[in-house]
C-alpha atoms as a PDB file:
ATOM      1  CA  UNK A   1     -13.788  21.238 -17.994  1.00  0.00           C
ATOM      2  CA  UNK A   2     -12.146  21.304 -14.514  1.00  0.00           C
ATOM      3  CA  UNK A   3     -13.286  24.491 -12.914  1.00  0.00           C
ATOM      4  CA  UNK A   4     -17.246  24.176 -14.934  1.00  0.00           C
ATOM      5  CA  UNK A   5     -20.426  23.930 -12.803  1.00  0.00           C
ATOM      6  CA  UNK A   6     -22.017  20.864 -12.541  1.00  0.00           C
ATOM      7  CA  UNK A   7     -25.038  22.503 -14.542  1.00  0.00           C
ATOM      8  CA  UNK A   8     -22.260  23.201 -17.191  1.00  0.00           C
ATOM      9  CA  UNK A   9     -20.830  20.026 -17.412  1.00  0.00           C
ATOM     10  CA  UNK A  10     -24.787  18.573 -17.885  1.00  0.00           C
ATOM     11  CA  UNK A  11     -25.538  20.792 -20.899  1.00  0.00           C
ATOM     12  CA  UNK A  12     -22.250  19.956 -22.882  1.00  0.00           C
ATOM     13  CA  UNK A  13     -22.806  16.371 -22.181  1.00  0.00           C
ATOM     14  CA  UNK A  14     -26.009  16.658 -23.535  1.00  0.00           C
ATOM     15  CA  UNK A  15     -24.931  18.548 -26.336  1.00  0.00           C
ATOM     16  CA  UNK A  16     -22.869  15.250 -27.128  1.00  0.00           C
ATOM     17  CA  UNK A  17     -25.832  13.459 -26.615  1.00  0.00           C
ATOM     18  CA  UNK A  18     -25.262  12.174 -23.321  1.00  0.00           C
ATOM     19  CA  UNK A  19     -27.466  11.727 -20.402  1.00  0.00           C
ATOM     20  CA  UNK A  20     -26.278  12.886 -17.221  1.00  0.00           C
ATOM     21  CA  UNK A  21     -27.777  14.892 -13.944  1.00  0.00           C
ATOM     22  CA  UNK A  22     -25.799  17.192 -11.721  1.00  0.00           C
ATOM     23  CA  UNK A  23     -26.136  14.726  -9.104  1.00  0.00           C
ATOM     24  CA  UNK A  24     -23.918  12.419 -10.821  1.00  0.00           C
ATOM     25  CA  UNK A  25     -21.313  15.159 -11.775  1.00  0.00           C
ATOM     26  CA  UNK A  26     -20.896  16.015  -7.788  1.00  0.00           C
ATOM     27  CA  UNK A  27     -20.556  12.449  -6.934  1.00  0.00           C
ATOM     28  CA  UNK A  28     -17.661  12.086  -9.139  1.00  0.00           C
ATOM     29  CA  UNK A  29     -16.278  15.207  -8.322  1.00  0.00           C
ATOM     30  CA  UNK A  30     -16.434  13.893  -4.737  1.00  0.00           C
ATOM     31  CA  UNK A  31     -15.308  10.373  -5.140  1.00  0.00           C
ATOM     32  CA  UNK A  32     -12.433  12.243  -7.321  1.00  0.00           C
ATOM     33  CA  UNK A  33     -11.259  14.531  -4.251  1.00  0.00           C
ATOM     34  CA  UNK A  34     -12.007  11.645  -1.350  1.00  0.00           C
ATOM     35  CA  UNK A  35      -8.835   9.230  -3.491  1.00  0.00           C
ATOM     36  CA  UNK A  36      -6.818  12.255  -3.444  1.00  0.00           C
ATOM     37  CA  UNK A  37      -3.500  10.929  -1.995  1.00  0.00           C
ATOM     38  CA  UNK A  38      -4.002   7.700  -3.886  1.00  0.00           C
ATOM     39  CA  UNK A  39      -4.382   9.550  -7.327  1.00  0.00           C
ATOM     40  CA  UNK A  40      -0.815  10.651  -6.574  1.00  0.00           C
ATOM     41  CA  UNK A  41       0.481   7.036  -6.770  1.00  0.00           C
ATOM     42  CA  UNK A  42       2.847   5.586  -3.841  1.00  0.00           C
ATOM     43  CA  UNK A  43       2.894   5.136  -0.549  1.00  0.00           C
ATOM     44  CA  UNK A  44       3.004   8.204   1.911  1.00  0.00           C
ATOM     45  CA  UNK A  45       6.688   8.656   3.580  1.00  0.00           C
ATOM     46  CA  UNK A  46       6.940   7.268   7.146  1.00  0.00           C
ATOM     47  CA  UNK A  47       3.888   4.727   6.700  1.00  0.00           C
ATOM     48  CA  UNK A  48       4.210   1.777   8.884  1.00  0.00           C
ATOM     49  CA  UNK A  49       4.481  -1.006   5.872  1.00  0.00           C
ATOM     50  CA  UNK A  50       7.736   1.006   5.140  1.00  0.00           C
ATOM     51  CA  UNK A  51      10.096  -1.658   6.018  1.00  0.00           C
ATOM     52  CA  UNK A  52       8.201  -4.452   4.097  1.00  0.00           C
ATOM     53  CA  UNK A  53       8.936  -2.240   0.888  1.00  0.00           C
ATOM     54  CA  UNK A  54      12.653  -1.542   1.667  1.00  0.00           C
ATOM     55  CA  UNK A  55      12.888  -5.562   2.207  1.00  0.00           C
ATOM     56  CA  UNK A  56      11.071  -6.347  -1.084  1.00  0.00           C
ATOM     57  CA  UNK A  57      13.970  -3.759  -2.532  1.00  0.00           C
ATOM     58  CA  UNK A  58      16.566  -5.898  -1.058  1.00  0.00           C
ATOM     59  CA  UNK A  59      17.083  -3.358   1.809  1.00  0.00           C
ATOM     60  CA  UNK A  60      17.411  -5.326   5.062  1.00  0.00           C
ATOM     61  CA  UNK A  61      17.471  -3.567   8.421  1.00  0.00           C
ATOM     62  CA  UNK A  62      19.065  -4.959  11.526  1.00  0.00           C
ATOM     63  CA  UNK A  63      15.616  -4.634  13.526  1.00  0.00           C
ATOM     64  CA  UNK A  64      13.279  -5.946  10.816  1.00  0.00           C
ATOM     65  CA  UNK A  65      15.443  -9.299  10.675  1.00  0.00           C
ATOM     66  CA  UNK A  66      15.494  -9.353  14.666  1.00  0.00           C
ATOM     67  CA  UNK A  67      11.516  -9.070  14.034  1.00  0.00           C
ATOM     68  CA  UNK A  68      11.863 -11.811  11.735  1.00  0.00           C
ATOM     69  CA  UNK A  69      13.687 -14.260  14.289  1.00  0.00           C
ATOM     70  CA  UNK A  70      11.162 -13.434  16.925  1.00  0.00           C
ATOM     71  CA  UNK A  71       8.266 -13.937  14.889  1.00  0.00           C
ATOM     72  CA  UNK A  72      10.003 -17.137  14.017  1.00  0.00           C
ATOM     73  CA  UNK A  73      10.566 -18.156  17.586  1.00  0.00           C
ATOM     74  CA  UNK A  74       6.918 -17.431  18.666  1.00  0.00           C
ATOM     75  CA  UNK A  75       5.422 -19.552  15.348  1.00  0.00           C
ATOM     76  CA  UNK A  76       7.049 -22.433  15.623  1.00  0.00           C
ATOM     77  CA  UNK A  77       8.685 -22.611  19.408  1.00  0.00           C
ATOM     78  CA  UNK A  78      12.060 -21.783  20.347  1.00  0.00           C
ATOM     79  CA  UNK A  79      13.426 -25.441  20.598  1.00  0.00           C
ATOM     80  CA  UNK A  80      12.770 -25.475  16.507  1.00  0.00           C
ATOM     81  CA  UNK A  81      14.451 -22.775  15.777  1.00  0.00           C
ATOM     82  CA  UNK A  82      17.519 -23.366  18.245  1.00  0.00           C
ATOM     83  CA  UNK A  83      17.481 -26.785  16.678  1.00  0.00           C
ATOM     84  CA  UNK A  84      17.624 -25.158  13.153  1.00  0.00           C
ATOM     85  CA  UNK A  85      20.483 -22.660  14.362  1.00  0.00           C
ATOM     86  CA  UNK A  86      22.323 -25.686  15.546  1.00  0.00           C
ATOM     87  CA  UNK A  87      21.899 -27.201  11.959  1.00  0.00           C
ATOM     88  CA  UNK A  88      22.811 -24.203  10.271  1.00  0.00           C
ATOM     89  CA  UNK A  89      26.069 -24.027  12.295  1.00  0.00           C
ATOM     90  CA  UNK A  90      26.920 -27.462  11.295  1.00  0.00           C
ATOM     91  CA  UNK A  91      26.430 -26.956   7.596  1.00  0.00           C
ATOM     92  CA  UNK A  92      28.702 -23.707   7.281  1.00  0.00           C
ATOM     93  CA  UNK A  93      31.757 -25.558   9.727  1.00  0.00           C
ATOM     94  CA  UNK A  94      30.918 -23.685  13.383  1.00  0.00           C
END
């Protein structure tokens, strides 16, 4: 009954023998329109967690991993991470 009045959709619950009030039947209808783009499942194109799902696909971009190294660099000083870059150099023969 998606295009019934509220009054409507009272009366055949009751007719089922269910106890309702209009009141109820708008707040649903509301709640119902207020999820809209979420009903629709996904994530709307250009959102800002965008990289963060193309990374969790495997999908690495240059910038994101530059992000990554800064983020590193500002966590846990730039000595540690130099000294891990030096290790890292080491272990693959540079």
């Amino acid at each position: 009954m998606p295009n019934a009045t509220a009054g409507e959709v009272v009366k055949a619950a009751q007719a089922k023998g269910l106890k309702l009030q209009a009141g109820l039947v708008y707040a649903v209808r509301s709640a119902a329109k207020a999820k809209g783009s979420k009903a629709k499942g996904g994530r709307p194109k250009g959102s800002k967690n965008a990289p963060r799902a193309l990374a969790a696909r495997g999908i690495k971009l240059m910038a994101d991993e530059w992000a990554v190294l800064h983020r590193l660099a500002m966590r846990h000083g730039l000595a540690k991470v130099e000294a891990y870059v030096q290790e890292l150099k080491k272990s693959v023969g540079l």
